[in-house]
Protein backbone atom coordinates (compact mmCIF):
# COMPACT_ATOMS: atom_id res chain seq x y z
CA UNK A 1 -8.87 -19.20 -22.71
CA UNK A 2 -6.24 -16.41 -22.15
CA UNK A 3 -4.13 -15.02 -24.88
CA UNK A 4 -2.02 -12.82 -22.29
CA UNK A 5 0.51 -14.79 -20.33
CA UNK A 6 0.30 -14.89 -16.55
CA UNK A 7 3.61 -12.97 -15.98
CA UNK A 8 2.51 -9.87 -18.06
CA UNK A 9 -0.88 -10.24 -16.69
CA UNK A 10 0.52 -9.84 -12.74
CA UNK A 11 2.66 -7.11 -14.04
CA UNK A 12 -0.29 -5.67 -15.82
CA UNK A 13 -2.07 -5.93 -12.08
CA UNK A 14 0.12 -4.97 -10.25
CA UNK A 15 1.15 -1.55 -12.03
CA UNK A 16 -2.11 -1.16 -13.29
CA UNK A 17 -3.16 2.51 -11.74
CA UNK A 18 0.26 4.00 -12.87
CA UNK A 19 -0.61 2.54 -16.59
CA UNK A 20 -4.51 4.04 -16.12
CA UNK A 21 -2.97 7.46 -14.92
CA UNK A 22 -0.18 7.25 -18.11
CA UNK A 23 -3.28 6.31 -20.38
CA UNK A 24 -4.54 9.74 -19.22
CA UNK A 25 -2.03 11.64 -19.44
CA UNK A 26 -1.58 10.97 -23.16
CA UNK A 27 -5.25 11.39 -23.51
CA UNK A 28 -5.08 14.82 -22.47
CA UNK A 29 -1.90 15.82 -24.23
CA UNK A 30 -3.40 14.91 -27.24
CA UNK A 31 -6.49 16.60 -26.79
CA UNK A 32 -3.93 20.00 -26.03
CA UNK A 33 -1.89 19.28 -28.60
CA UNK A 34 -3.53 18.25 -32.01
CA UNK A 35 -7.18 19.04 -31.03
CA UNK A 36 -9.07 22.67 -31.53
CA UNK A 37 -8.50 24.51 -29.11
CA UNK A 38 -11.07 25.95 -26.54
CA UNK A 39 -13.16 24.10 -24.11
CA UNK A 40 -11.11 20.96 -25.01
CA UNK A 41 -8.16 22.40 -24.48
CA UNK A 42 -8.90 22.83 -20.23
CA UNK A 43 -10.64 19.63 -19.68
CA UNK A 44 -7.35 18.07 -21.28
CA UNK A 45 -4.86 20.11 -18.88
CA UNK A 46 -7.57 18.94 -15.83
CA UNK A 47 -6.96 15.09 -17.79
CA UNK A 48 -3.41 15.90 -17.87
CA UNK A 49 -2.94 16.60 -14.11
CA UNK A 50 -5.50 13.39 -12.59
CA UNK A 51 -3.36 11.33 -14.82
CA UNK A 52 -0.10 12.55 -13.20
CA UNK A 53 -1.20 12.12 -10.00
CA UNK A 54 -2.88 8.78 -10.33
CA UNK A 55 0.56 7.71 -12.16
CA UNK A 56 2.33 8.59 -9.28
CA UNK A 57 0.02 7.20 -6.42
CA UNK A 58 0.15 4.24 -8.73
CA UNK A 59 4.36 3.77 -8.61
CA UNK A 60 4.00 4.03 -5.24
CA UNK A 61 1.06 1.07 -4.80
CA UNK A 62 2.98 -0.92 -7.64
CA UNK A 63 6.26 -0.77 -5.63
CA UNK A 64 4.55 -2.21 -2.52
CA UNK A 65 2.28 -4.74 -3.60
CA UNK A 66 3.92 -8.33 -3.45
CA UNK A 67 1.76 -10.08 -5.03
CA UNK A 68 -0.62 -13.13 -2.88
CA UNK A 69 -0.14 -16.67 -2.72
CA UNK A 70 1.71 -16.29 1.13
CA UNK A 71 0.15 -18.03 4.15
CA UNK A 72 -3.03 -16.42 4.93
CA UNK A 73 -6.03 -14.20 3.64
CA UNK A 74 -6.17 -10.32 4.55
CA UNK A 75 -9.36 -8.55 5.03
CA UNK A 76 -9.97 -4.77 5.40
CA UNK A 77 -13.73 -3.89 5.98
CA UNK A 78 -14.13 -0.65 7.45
CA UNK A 79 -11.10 0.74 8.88
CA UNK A 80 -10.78 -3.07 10.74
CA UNK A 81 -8.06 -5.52 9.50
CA UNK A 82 -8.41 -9.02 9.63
CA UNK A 83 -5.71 -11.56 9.10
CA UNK A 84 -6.59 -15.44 9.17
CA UNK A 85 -3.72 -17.70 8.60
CA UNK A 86 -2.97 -21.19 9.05
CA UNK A 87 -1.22 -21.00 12.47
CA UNK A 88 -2.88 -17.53 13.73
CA UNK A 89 -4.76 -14.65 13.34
CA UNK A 90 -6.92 -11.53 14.65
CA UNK A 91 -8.72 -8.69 13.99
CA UNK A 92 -7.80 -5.13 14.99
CA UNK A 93 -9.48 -2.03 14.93
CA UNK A 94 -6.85 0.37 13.17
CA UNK A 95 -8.53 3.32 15.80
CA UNK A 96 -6.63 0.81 18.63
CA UNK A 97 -3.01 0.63 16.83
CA UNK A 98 -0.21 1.99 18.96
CA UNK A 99 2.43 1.12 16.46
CA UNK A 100 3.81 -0.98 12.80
CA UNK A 101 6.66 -2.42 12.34
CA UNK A 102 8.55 -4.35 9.50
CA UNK A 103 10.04 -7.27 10.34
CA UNK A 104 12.25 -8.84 7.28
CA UNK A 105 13.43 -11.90 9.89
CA UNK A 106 10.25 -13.63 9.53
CA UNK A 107 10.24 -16.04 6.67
CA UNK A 108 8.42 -14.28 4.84
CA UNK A 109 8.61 -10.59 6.17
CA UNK A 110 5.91 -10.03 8.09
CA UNK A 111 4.00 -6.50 9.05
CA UNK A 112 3.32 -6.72 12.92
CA UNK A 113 0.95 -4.44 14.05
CA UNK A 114 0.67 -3.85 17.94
CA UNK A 115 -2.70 -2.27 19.27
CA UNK A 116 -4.49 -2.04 22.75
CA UNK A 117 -6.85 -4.79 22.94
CA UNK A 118 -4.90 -7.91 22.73
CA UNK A 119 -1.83 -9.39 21.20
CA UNK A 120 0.46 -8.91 18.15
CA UNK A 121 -1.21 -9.30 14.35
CA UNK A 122 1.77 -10.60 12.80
CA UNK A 123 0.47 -10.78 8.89
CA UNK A 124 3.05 -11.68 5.97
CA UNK A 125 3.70 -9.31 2.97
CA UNK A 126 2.34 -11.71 0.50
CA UNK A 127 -0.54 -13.02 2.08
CA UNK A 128 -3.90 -13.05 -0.04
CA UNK A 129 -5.20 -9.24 0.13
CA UNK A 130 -1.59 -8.12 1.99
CA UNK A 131 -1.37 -5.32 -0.89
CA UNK A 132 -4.49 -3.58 0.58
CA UNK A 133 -2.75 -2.50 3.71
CA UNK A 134 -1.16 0.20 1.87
CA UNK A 135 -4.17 2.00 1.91
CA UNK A 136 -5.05 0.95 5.29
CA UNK A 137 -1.34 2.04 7.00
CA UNK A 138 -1.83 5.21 4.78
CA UNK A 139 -4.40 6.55 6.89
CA UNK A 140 -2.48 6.09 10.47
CA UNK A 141 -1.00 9.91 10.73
CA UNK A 142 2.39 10.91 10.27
CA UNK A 143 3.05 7.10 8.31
CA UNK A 144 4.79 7.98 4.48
CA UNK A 145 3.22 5.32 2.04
CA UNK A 146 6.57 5.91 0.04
CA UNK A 147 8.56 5.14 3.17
CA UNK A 148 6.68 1.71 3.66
CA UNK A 149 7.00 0.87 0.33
CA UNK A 150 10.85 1.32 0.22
CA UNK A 151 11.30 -0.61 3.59
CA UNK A 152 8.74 -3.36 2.21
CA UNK A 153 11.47 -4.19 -0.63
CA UNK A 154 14.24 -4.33 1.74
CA UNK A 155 16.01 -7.08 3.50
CA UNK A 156 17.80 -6.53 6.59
CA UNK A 157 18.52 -8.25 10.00
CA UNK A 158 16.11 -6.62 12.52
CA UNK A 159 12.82 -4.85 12.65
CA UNK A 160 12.19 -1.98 12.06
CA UNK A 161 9.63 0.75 13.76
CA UNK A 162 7.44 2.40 10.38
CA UNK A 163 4.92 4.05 13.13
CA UNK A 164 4.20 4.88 16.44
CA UNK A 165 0.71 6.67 17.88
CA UNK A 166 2.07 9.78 19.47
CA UNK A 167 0.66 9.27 23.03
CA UNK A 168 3.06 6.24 23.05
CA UNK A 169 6.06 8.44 21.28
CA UNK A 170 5.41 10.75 24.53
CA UNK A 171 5.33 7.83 27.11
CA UNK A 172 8.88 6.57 25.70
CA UNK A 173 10.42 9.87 25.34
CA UNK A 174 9.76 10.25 28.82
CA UNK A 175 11.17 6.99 29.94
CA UNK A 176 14.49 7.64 28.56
C-alpha cells in the first residue's frame, strides 16, 4: 500500500537527481553555516559544489525523460542499444552510428538513429527505458545533452539532424 500518489511519485522519479543534488546542497550549507567551523567547514563547500552539479545534470535528465508506457522496451548494455517494439526493432552498436535525428512527425516522436551495419532504429521517446538514451547520445562527440533535451520537448513539422559522425560531415560538405 502506497501513501504517495502516482503523479507525485513520477514527478518524484523523474526529477529525482536534481532533488538528491538540492538535498546536498542544503546539507552542506548548513554544515558552513551553523556548524563549527574547521574540517567541517571544507567537506561542506566540496558537499556544496557535487550538489550543484548533480542538480544541474539532474534538470537537464528531468527535462528529457518522458516517462515509459510508449510502444516498445529500450535496452542499453554496454555502449549497444537495443530497441524491441511491436512492429520492429534492432540493435546497434553506438561505435557504428553515423548520425541522430529527431523526428516529431512520428506519432509519437521518434529518435532515429542511422549507423553502418543495417537499417534505421527508429525508437519512440516514451518507450520503456527511452529516458536512458540520454546518457547513451551523451557520449557520441560534439552531441549537447541540453540541446537534445530542448528539441525532445518540441513539436515541429520535420526532422531534425541532433548529430552527425564527422567523417560523414566531411563526405557531405564535399558533395555540395
Amino acid at each position: 500500500m502506497s501513501f504517495v500518489r502516482p503523479g507525485a511519485k513520477a514527478a518524484i522519479a523523474r526529477w529525482r537527481e536534481a532533488l538528491i543534488g538540492a538535498g546536498l546542497m542544503a546539507l552542506g550549507l548548513y554544515w558552513n553555516l551553523w556548524l563549527t567551523p574547521g574540517l567541517l567547514t571544507w567537506v561542506g563547500l566540496v558537499v556544496v559544489l557535487l550538489g550543484t552539479a548533480l542538480f544541474f545534470a539532474g534538470l537537464q535528465k528531468g527535462r528529457s525523460r518522458l516517462g515509459g508506457g510508449g510502444p516498445g522496451v529500450v535496452q542499453i548494455i554496454e555502449r549497444r542499444i537495443g530497441f524491441f517494439g511491436p512492429l520492429n526493432g534492432g540493435i546497434v552498436d553506438l561505435d557504428n552510428v553515423t548520425s541522430l535525428t529527431f523526428d516529431p512527425t512520428e506519432h509519437p516522436p521518434h529518435w532515429v538513429i542511422t549507423h553502418d551495419t543495417g537499417p534505421a532504429l527508429h525508437i519512440p521517446i516514451n518507450a520503456e527505458g527511452a529516458d536512458a538514451l540520454f546518457d547513451a547520445f551523451a557520449s557520441l562527440p560534439g552531441l549537447s545533452p541540453g540541446r537534445m533535451a530542448s528539441i525532445s520537448r518540441q513539436e515541429g513539422m520535420q526532422q531534425v539532424v541532433l548529430w552527425r559522425r564527422a567523417d560523414l560531415q566531411e563526405r557531405i560538405a564535399r558533395l555540395h
